[in-house]
Protein backbone atom coordinates (compact mmCIF):
# COMPACT_ATOMS: atom_id res chain seq x y z
CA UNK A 1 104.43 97.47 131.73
CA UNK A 2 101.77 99.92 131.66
CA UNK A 3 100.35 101.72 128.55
CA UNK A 4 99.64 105.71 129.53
CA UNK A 5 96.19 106.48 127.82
CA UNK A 6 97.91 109.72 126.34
CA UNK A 7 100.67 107.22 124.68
CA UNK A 8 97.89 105.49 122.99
CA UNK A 9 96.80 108.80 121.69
CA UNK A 10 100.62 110.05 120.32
CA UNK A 11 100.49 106.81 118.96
CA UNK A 12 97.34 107.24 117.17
CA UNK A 13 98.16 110.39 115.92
CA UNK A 14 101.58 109.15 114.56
CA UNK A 15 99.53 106.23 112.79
CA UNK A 16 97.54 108.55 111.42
CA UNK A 17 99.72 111.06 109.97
CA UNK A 18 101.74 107.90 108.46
CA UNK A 19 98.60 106.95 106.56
CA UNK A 20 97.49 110.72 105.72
CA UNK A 21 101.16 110.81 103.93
CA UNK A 22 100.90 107.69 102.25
CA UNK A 23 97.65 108.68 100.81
CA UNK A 24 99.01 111.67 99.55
CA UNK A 25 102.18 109.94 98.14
CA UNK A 26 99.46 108.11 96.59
CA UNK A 27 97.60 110.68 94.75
CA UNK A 28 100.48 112.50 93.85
CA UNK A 29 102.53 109.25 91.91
CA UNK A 30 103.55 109.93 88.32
CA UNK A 31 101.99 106.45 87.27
CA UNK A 32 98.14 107.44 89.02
CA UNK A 33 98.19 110.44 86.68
CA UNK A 34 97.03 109.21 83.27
CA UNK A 35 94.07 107.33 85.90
CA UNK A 36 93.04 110.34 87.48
CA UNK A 37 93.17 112.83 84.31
CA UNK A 38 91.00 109.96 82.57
CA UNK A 39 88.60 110.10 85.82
CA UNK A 40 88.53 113.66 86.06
CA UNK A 41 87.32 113.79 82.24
CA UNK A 42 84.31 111.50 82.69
CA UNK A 43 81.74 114.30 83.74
CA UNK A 44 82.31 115.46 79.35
CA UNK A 45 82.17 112.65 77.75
CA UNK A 46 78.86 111.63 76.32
CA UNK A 47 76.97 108.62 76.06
C-alpha cells in the first residue's frame, strides 16, 4: 500500500489540531486555575 504525500499532510494537520485542542482543554481546566491565577500574580509580589 502506498502512502499519498497529501495523506501524510491531512494527517498532520489532524494530529495537530488534536494536540492544539488538548492544549487548550488544558489551559482552560477548573483544577489549572488556582496555578495560573498564582502565576499570573508573580510580576506584584515583592521580594
Amino acid at each position: 500500500m502506498e502512502i499519498d504525500i497529501n495523506t501524510l499532510r491531512s494527517l498532520g494537520t489532524v494530529v495537530s489540531f488534536a494536540i492544539f485542542v488538548g492544549i487548550l482543554c488544558w489551559a482552560w481546566s477548573r483544577r489549572r486555575s488556582a496555578d495560573f491565577s498564582e502565576a499570573a500574580n508573580l510580576p506584584f509580589e515583592q521580594d
